[in-house]
C-alpha atoms as a PDB file:
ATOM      1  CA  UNK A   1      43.625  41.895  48.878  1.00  0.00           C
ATOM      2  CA  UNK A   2      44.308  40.127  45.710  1.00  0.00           C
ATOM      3  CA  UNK A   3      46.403  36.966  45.407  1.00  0.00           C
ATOM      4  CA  UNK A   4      49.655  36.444  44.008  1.00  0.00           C
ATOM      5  CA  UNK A   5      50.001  33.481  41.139  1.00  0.00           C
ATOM      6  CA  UNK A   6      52.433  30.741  41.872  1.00  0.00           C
ATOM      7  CA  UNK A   7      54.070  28.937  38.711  1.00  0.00           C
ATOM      8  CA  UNK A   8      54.044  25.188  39.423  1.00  0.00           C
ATOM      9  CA  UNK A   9      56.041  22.390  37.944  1.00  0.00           C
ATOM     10  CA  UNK A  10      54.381  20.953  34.810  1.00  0.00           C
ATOM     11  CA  UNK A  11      56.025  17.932  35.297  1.00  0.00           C
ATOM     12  CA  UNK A  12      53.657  17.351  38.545  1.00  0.00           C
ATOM     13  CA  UNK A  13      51.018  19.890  37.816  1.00  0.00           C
ATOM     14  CA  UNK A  14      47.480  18.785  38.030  1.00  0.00           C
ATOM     15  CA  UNK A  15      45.717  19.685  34.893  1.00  0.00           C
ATOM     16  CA  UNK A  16      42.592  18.608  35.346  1.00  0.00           C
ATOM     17  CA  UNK A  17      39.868  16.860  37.837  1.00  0.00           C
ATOM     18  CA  UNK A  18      38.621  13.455  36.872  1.00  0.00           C
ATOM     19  CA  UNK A  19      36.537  11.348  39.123  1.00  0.00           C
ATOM     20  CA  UNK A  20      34.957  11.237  42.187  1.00  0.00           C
ATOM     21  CA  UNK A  21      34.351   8.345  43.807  1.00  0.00           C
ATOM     22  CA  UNK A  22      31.263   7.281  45.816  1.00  0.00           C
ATOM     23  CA  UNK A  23      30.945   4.501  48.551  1.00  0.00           C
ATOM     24  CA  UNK A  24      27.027   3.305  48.924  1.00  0.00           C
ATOM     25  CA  UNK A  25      25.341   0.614  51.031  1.00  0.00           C
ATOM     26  CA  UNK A  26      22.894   0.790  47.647  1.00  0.00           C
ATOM     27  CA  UNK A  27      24.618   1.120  44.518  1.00  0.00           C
ATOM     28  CA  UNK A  28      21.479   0.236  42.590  1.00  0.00           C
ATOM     29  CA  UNK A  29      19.579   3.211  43.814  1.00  0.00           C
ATOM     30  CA  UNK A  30      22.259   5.671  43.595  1.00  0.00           C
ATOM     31  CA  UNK A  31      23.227   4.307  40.191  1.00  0.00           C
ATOM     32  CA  UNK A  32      19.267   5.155  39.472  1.00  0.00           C
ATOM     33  CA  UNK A  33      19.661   8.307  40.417  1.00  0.00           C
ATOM     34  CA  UNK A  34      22.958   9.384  39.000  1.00  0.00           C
ATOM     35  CA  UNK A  35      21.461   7.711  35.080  1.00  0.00           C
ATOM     36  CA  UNK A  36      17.348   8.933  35.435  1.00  0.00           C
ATOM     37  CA  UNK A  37      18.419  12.043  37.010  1.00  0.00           C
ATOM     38  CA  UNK A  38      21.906  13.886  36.366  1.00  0.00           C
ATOM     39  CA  UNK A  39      21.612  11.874  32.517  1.00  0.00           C
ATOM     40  CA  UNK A  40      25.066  10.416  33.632  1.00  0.00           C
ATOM     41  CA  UNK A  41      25.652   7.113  31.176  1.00  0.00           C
ATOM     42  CA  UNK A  42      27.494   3.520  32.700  1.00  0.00           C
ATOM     43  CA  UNK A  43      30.596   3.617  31.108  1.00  0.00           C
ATOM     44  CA  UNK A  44      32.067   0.493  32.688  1.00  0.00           C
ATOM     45  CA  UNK A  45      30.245  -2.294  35.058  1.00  0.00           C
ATOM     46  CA  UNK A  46      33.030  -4.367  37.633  1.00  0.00           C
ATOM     47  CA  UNK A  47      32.100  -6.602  40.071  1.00  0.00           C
ATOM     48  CA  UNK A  48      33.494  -3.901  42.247  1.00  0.00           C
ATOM     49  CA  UNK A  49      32.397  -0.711  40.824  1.00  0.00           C
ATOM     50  CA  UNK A  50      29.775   0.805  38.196  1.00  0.00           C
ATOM     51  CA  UNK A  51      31.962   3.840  36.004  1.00  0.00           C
ATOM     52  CA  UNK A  52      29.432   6.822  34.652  1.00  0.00           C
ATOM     53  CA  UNK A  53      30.635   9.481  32.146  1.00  0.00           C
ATOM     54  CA  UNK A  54      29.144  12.602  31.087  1.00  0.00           C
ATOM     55  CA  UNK A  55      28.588  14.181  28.067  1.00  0.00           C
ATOM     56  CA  UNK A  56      31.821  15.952  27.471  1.00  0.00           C
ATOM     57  CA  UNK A  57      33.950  13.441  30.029  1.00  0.00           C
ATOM     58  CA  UNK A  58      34.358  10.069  29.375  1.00  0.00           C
ATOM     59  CA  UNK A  59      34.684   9.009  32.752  1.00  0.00           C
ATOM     60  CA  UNK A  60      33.498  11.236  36.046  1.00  0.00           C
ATOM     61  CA  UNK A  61      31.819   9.055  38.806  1.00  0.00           C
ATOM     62  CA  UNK A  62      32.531   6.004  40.226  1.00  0.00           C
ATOM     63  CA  UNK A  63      30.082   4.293  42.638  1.00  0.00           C
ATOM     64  CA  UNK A  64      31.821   1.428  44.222  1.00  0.00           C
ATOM     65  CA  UNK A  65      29.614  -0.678  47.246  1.00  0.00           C
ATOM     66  CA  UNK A  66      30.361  -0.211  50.925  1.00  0.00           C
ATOM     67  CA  UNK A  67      29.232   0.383  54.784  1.00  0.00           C
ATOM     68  CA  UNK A  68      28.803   4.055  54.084  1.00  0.00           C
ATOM     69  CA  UNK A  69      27.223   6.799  52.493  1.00  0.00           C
ATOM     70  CA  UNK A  70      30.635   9.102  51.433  1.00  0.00           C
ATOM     71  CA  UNK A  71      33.034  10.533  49.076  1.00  0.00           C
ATOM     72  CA  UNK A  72      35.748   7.750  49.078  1.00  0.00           C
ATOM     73  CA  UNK A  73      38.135   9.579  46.652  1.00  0.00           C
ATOM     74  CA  UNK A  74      38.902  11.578  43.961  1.00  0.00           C
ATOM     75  CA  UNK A  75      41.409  10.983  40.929  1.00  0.00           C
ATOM     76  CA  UNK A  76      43.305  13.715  38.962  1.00  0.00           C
ATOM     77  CA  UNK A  77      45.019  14.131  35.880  1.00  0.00           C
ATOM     78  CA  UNK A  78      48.556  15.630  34.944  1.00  0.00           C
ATOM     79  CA  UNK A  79      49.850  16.134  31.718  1.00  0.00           C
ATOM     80  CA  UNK A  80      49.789  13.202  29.344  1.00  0.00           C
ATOM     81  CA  UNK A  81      53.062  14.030  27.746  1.00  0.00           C
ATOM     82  CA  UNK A  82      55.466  15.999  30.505  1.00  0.00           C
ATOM     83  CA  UNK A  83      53.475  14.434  33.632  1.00  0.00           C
ATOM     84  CA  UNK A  84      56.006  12.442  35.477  1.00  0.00           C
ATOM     85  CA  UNK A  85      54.229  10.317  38.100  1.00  0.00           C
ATOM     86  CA  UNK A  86      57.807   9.409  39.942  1.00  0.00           C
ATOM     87  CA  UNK A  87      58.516  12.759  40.186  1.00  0.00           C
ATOM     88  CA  UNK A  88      55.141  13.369  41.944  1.00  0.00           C
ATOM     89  CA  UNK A  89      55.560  10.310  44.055  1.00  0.00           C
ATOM     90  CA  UNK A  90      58.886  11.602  45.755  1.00  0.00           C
ATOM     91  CA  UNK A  91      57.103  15.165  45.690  1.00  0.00           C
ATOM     92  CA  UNK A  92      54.519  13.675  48.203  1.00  0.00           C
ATOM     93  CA  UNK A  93      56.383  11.163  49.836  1.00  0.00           C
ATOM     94  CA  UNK A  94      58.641  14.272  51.105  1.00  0.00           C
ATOM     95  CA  UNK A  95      55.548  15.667  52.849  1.00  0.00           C
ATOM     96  CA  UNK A  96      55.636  12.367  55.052  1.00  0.00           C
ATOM     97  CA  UNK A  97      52.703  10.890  53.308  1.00  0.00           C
ATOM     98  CA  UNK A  98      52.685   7.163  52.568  1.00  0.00           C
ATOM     99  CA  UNK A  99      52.619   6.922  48.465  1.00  0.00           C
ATOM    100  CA  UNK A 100      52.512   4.247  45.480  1.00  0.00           C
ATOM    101  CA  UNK A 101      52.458   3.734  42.054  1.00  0.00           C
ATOM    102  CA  UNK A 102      50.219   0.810  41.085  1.00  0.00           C
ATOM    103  CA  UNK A 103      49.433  -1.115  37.509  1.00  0.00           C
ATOM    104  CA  UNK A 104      45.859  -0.976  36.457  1.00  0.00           C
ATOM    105  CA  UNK A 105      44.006  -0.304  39.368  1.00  0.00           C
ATOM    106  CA  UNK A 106      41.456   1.556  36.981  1.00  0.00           C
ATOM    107  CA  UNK A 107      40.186  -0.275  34.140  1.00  0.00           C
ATOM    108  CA  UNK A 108      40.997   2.565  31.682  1.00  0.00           C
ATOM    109  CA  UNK A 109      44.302   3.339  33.231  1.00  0.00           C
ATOM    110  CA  UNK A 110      47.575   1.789  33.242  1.00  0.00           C
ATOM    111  CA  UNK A 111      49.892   3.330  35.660  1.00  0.00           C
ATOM    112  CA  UNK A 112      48.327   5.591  38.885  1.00  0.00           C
ATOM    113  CA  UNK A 113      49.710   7.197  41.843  1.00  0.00           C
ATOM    114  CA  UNK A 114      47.933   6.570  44.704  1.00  0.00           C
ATOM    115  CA  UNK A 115      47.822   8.309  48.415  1.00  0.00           C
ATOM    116  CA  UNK A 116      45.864   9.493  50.737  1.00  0.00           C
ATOM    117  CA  UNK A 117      45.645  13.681  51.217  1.00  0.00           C
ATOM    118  CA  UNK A 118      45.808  15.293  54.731  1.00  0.00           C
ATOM    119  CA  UNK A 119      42.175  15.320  54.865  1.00  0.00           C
ATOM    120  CA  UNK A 120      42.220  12.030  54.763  1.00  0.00           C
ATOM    121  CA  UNK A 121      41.096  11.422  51.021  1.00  0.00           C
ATOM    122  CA  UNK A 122      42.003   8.681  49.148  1.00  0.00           C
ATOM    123  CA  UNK A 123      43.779  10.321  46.097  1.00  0.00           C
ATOM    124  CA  UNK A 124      44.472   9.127  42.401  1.00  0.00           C
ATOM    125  CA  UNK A 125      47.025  11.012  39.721  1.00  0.00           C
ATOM    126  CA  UNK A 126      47.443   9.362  36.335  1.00  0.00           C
ATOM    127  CA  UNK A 127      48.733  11.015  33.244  1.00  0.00           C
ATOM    128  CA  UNK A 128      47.628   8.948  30.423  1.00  0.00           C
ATOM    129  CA  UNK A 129      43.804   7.516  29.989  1.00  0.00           C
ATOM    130  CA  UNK A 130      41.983   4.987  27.643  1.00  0.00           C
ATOM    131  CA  UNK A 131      39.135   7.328  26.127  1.00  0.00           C
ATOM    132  CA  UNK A 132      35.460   5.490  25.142  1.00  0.00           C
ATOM    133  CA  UNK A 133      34.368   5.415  22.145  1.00  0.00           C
ATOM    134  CA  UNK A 134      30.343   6.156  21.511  1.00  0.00           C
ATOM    135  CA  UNK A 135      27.958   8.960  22.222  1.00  0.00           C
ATOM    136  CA  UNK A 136      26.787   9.318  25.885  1.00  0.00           C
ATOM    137  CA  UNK A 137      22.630   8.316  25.616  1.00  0.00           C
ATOM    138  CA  UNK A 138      21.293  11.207  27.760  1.00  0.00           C
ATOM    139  CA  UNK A 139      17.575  10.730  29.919  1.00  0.00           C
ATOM    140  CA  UNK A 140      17.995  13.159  32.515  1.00  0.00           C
ATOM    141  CA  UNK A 141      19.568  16.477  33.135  1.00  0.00           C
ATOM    142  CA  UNK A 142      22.534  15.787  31.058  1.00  0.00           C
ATOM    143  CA  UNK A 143      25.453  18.063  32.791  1.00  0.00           C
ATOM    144  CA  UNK A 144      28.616  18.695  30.007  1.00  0.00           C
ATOM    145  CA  UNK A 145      31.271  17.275  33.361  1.00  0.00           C
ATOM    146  CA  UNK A 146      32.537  16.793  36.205  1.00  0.00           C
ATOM    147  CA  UNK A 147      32.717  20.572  37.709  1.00  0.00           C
ATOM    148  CA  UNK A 148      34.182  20.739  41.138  1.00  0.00           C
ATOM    149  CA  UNK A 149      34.295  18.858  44.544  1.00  0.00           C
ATOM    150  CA  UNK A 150      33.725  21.049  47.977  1.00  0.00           C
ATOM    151  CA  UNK A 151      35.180  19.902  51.189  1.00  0.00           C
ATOM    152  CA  UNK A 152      34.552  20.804  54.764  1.00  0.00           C
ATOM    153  CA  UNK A 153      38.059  20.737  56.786  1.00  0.00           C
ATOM    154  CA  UNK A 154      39.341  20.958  60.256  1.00  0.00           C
ATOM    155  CA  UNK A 155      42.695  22.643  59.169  1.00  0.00           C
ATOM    156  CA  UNK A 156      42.307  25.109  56.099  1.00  0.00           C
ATOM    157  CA  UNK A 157      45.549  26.144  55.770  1.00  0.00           C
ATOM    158  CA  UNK A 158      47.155  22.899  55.477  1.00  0.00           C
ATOM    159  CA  UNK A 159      45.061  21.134  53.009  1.00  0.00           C
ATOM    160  CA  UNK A 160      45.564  24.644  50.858  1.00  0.00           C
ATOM    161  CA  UNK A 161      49.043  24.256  51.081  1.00  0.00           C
ATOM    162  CA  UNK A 162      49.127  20.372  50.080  1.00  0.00           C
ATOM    163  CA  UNK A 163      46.740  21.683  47.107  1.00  0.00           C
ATOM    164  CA  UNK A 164      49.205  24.274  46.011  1.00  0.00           C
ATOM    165  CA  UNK A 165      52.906  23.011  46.995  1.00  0.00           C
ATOM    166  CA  UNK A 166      52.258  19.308  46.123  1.00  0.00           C
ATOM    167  CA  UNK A 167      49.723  19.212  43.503  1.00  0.00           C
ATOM    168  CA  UNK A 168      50.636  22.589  41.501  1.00  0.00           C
ATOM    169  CA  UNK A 169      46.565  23.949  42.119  1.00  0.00           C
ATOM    170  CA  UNK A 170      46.598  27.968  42.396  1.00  0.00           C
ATOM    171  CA  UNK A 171      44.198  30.508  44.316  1.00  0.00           C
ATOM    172  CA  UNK A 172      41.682  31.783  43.070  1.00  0.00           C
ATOM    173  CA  UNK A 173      39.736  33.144  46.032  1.00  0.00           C
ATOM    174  CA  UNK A 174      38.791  33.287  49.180  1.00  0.00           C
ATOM    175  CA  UNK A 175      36.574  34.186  51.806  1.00  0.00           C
ATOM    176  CA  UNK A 176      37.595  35.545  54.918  1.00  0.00           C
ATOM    177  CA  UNK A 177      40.753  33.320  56.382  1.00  0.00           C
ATOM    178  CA  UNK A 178      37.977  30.189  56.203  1.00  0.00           C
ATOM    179  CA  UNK A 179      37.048  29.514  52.553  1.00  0.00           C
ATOM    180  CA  UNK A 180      39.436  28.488  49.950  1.00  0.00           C
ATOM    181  CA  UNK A 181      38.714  28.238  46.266  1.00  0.00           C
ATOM    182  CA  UNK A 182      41.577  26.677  44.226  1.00  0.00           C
ATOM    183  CA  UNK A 183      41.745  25.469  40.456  1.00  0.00           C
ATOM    184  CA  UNK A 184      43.895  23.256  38.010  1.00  0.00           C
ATOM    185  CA  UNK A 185      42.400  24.055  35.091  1.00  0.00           C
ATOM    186  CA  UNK A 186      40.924  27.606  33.867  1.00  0.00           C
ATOM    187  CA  UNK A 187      37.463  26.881  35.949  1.00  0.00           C
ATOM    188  CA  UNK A 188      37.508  29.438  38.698  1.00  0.00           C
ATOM    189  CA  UNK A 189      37.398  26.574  41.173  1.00  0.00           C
ATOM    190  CA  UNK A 190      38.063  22.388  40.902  1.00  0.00           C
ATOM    191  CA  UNK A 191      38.141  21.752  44.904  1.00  0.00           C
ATOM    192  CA  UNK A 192      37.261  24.282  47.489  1.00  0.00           C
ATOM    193  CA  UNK A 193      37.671  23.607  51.099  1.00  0.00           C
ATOM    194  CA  UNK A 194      35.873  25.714  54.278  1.00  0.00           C
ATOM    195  CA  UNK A 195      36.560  25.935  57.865  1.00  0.00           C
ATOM    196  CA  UNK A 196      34.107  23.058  59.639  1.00  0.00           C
ATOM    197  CA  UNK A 197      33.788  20.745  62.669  1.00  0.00           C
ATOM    198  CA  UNK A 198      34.792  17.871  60.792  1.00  0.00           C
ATOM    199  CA  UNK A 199      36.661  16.257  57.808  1.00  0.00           C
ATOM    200  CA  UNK A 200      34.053  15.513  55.203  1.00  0.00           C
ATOM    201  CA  UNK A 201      32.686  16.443  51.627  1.00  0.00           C
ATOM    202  CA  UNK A 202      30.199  18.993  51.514  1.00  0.00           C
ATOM    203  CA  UNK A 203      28.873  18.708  47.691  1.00  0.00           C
ATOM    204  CA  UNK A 204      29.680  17.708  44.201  1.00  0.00           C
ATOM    205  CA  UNK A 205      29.235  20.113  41.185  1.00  0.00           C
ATOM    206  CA  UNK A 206      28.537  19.509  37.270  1.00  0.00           C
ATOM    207  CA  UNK A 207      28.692  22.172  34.986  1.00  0.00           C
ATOM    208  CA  UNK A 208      25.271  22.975  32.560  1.00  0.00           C
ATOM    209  CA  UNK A 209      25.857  24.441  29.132  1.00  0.00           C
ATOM    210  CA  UNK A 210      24.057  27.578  30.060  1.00  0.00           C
ATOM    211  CA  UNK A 211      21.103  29.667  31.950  1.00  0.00           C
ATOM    212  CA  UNK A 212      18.406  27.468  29.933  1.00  0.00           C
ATOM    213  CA  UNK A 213      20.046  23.993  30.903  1.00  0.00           C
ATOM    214  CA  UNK A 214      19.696  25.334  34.644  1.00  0.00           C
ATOM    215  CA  UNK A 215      16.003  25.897  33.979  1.00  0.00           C
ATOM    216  CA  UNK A 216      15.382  22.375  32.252  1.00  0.00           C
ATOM    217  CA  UNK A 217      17.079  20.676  35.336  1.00  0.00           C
ATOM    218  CA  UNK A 218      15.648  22.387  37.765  1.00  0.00           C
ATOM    219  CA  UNK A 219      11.977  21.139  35.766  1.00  0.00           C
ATOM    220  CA  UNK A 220      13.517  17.505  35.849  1.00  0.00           C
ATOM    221  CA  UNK A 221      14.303  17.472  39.286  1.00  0.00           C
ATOM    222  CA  UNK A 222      10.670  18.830  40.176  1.00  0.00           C
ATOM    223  CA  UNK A 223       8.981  16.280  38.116  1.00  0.00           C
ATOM    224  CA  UNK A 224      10.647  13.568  40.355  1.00  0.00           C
ATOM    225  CA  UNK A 225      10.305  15.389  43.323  1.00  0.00           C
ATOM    226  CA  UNK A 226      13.355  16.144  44.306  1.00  0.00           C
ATOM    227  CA  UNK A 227      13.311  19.525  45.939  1.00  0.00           C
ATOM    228  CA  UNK A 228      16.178  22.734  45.763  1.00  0.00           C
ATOM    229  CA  UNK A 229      17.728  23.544  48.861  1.00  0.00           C
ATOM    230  CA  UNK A 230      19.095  26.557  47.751  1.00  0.00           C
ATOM    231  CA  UNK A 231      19.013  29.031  44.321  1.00  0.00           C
ATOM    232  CA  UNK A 232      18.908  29.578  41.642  1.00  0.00           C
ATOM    233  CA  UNK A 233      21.162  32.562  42.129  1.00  0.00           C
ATOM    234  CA  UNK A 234      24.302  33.598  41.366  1.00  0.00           C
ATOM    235  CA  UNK A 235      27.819  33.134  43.340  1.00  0.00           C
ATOM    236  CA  UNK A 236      29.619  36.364  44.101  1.00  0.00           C
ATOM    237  CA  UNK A 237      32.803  34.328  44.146  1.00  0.00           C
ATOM    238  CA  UNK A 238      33.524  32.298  40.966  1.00  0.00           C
ATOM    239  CA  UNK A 239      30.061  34.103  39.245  1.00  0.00           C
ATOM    240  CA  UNK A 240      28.441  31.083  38.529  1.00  0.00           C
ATOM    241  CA  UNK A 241      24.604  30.520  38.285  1.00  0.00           C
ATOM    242  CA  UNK A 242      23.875  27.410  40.835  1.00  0.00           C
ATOM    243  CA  UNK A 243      21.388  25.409  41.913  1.00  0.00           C
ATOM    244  CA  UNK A 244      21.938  22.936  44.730  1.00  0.00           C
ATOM    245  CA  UNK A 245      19.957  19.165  45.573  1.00  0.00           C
ATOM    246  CA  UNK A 246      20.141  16.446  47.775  1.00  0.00           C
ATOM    247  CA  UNK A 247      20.638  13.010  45.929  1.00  0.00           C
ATOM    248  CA  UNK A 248      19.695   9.618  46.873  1.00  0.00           C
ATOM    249  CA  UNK A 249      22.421   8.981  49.473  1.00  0.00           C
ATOM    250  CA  UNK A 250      21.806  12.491  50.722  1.00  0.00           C
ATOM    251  CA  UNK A 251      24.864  14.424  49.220  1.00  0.00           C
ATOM    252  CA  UNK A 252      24.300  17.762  48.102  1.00  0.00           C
ATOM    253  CA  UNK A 253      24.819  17.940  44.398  1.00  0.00           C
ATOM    254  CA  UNK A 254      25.467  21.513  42.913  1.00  0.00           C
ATOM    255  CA  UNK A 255      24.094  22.193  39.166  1.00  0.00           C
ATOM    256  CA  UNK A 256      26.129  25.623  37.270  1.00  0.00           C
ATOM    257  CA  UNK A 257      26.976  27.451  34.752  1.00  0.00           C
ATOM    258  CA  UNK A 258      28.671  30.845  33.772  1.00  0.00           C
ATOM    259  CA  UNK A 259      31.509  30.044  35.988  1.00  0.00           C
ATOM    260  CA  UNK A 260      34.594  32.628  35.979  1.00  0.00           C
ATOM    261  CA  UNK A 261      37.464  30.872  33.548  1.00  0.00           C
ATOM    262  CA  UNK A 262      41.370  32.766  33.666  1.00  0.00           C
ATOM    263  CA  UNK A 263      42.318  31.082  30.241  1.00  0.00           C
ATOM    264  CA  UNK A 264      45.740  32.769  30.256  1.00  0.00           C
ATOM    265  CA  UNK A 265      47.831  32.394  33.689  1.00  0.00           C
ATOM    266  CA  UNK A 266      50.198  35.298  32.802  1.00  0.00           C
ATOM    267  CA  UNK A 267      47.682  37.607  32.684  1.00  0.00           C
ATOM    268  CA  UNK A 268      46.312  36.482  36.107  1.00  0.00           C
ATOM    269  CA  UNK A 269      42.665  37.628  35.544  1.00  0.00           C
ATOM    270  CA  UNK A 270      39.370  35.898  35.137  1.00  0.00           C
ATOM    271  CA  UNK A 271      38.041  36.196  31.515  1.00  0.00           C
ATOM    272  CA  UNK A 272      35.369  39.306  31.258  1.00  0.00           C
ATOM    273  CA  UNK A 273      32.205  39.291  32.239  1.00  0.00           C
ATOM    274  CA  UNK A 274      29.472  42.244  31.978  1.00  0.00           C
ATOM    275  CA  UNK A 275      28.305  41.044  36.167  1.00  0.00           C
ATOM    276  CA  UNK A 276      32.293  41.486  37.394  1.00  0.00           C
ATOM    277  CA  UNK A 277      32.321  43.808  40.074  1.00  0.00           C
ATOM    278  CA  UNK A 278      35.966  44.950  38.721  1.00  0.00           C
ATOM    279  CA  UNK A 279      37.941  45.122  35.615  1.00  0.00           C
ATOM    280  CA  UNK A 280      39.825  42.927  35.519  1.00  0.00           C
ATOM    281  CA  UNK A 281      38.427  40.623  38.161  1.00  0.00           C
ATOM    282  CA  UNK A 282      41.357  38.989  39.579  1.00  0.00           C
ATOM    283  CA  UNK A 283      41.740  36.818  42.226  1.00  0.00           C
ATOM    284  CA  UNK A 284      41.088  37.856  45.907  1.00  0.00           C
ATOM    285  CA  UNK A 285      39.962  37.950  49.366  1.00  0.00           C
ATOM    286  CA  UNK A 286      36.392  38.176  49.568  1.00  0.00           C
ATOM    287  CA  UNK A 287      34.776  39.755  52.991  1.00  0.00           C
ATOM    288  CA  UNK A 288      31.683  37.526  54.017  1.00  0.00           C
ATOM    289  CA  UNK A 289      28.433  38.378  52.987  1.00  0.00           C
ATOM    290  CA  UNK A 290      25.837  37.858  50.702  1.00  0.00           C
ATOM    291  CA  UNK A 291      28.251  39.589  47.980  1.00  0.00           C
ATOM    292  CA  UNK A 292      30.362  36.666  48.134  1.00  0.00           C
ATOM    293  CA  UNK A 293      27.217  34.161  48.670  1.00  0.00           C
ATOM    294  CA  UNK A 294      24.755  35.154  46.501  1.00  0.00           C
ATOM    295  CA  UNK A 295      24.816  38.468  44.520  1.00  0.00           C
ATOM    296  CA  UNK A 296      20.583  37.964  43.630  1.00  0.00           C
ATOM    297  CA  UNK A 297      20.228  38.106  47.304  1.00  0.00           C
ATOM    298  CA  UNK A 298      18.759  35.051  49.074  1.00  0.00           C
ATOM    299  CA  UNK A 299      20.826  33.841  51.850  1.00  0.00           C
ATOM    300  CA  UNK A 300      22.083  29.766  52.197  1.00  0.00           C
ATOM    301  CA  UNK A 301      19.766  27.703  54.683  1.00  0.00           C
ATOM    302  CA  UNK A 302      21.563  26.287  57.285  1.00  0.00           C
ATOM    303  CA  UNK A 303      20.817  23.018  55.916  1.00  0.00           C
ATOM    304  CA  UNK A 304      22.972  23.479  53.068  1.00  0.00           C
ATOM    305  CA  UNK A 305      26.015  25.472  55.616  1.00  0.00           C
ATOM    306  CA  UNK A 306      26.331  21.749  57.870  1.00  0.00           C
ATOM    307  CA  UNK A 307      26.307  19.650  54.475  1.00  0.00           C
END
């Protein structure tokens, strides 16, 4: 069954993803891991929070300190010049949601809108950003950004349908009735959510430049020991190559490239590639299966399916 494309408002359209932000009872170690390792750099140092950015994103993780290991929130971008963050604020107000616009909560950001979604994530829309100036210094992997962030949900549907009504995100596939893939930007995917026990994050992704910047990672992480728990192989849904890690804090971290792109929305199909099943490849309803999972064949532990 293939899915139908909705055609948001660009005034409160999310155009792109921008953070995510960590809570750690040791930011010292994670920060370790997220420079040595991924190659993030430190953007930013607060008394309350350390700000990384990658090599094609000036800002992508935040690691503030805290109780817990967890994803604390994630922020999101609209458009810089027809965004209208009052607009959005009486969008999600409508939905009963508790809402508000604040003054430079971020250091490189004047005006946010700030609310929690019905997973219970702390959420951040802005539409205009300070950018860095300078080169990122790379000593680790190195990723090009930010990719996507994966949830595990009680209540599919309704987190979908915040995604898509209230934030302007389309479908771009699914899996079964229990997997949801949604994007805001041509990526196949910026958040997916699946069917689970409980309300939580179940990894982070950053995009590679290509098949040989999966291999060079996947030597950096075994030089510091830091084993796979699943691939490299490649997605059915989305088509990207992955690799998948624990980090320091225990998160499963997602390394990928080749992902599916649909760089024109009226022609609702994902930009050719010689490994699509179909032509066009649009956007569908998977059945489960390794087709879906993995199309070179190796199945996902069950470490990696309870996150």
């Amino acid at each position: 069954m293939y899915l139908a494309a909705t055609k948001p408002n660009n005034a409160t359209r999310t155009r792109r993803l921008a953070d995510i932000i960590f809570e750690t009872p040791d930011i010292e170690r994670l920060l370790s891991y997220y420079v040595d390792t991924i190659g993030l750099s430190v953007v930013e140092r607060t008394p309350d929070a350390v700000y990384l950015g990658a090599s094609s994103q000036d800002y992508c993780v935040v690691l503030k300190p805290g109780a817990q290991t967890q994803c604390n929130g994630l922020s999101f971008q609209i458009s810089p010049e027809e965004g209208d963050l009052g607009a959005l604020h009486k969008l999600v107000q409508a939905q009963g949601i508790a809402a508000e616009l604040r003054q430079d909560a971020n250091p490189s950001i004047n005006t946010s809108l700030h609310f929690k979604d019905p997973k219970g994530t702390n959420i951040e829309v802005f539409a205009k950003r300070t950018a860095r100036s300078g080169q990122v210094a790379s000593r680790g992997i190195g990723p090009e950004k930010l990719g996507h962030v994966a949830f595990s949900v009680t209540d599919v549907n309704k987190i979908v349908r915040f995604y898509v009504d209230v934030l302007g995100f389309r479908e771009s596939d699914w899996i079964g009735d229990f997997f949801a893939f949604l994007r805001c930007s041509p990526d196949h995917h910026t958040v997916n959510f699946v069917r689970g026990k409980t309300d939580k994050m179940h990894h982070v992704a950053f995009e590679l430049k290509d098949w040989a910047h999966v291999q060079t990672a996947c030597e950096t992480l075994g030089k510091q020991h830091i084993p796979l728990l699943w691939g490299p192989g490649r997605h059915g849904v989305g088509h990207n190559i992955f690799t998948y890690h624990r980090d320091t804090d225990g998160h499963i971290v997602e390394l990928f490239t080749e992902i599916d792109r649909i760089h024109d929305e009226d022609l609702g199909y994902f930009e050719p590639r010689p490994w699509h099943e179909e032509v066009p490849q649009r956007p569908k309803v998977w059945p489960p299966g390794l087709a879906a999972a993995n199309q070179w064949g190796i199945e996902a532990p069950h470490t990696m399916l309870e996150g």
